[in-house]
Protein backbone atom coordinates (compact mmCIF):
# COMPACT_ATOMS: atom_id res chain seq x y z
CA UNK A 1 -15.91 13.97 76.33
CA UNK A 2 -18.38 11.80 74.28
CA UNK A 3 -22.08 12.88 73.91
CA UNK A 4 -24.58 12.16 76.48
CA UNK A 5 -27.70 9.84 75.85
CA UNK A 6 -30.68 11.91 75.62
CA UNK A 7 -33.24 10.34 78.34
CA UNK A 8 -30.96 7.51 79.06
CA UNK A 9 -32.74 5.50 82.67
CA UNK A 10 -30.43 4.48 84.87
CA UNK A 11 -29.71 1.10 84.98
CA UNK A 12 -31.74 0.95 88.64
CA UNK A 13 -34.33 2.97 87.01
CA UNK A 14 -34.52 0.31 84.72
CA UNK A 15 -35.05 -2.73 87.05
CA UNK A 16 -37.37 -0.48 89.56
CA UNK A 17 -39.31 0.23 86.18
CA UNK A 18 -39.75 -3.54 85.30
CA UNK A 19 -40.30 -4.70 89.18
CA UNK A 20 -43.12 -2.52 88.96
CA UNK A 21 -44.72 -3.79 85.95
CA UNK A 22 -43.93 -0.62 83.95
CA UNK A 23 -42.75 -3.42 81.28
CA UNK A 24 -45.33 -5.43 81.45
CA UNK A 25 -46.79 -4.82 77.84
CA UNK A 26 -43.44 -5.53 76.59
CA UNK A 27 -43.65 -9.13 78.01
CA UNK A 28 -41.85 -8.49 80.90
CA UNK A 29 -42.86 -9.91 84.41
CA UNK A 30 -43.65 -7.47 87.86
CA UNK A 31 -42.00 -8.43 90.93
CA UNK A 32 -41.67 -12.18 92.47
CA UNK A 33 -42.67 -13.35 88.84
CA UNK A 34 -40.06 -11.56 87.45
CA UNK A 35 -37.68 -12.75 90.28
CA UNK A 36 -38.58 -16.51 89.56
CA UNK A 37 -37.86 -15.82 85.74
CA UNK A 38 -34.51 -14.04 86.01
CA UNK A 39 -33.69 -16.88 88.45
CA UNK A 40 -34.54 -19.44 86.20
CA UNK A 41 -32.58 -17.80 83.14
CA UNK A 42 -35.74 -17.04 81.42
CA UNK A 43 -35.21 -13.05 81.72
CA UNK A 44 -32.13 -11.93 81.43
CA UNK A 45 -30.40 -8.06 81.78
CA UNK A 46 -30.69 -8.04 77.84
CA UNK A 47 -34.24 -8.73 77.48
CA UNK A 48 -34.97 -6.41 79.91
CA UNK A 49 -32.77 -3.13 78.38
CA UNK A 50 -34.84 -4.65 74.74
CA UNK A 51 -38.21 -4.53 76.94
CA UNK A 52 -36.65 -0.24 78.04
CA UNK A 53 -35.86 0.35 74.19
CA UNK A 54 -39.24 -0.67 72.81
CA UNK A 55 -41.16 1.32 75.70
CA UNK A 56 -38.61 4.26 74.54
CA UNK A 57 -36.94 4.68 77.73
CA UNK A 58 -33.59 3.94 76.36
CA UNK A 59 -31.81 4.12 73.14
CA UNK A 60 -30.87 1.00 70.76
CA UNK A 61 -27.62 1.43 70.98
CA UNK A 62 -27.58 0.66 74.72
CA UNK A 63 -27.47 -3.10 73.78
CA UNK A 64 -23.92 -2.79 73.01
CA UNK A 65 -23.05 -1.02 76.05
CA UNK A 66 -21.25 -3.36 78.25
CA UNK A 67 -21.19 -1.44 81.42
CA UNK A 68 -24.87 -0.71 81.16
CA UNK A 69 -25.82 -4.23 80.50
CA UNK A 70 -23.07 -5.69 83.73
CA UNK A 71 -25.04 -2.86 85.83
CA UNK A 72 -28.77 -4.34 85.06
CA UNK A 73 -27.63 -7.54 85.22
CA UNK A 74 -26.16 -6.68 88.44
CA UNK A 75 -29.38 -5.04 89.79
CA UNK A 76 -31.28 -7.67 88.43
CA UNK A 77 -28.89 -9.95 90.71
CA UNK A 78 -29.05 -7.73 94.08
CA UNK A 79 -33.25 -7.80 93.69
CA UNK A 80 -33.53 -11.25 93.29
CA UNK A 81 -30.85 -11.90 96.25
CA UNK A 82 -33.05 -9.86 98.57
């Protein structure tokens, strides 16, 4: 079994955390603005897990996690559908 990310947010976590405006400082939109801009392409899952990683909620590497990044992307995708 590989080692566990210390204090790694869950990719929900993650999207709850920007919706809020917990990512605001790192240039990330709060809720219907940040709707409007991951609907019109101009934030995407990556800038958002770069936005978690400078606020120290994740760790670089997470960037190259494919899984991690389909999973914001995908909660990115359910928020903005509801």
């Amino acid at each position: 079994m590989g080692a566990i990310n210390q204090s790694q947010i869950t990719p929900f976590d993650l999207v709850q955390a920007a919706y809020q405006g917990q990512l605001k400082s790192q240039g990330i939109p709060s809720a219907a603005a940040l709707m409007n801009a991951y609907n019109g392409g101009d934030i995407t899952a990556i800038k958002i897990i770069e936005a978690g990683i400078q606020k120290g909620l994740l760790s670089p590497d997470t960037l190259n996690d494919s899984s991690y990044v389909s999973a914001v992307d995908t909660q990115l995708a359910t928020l903005a559908n509801n």
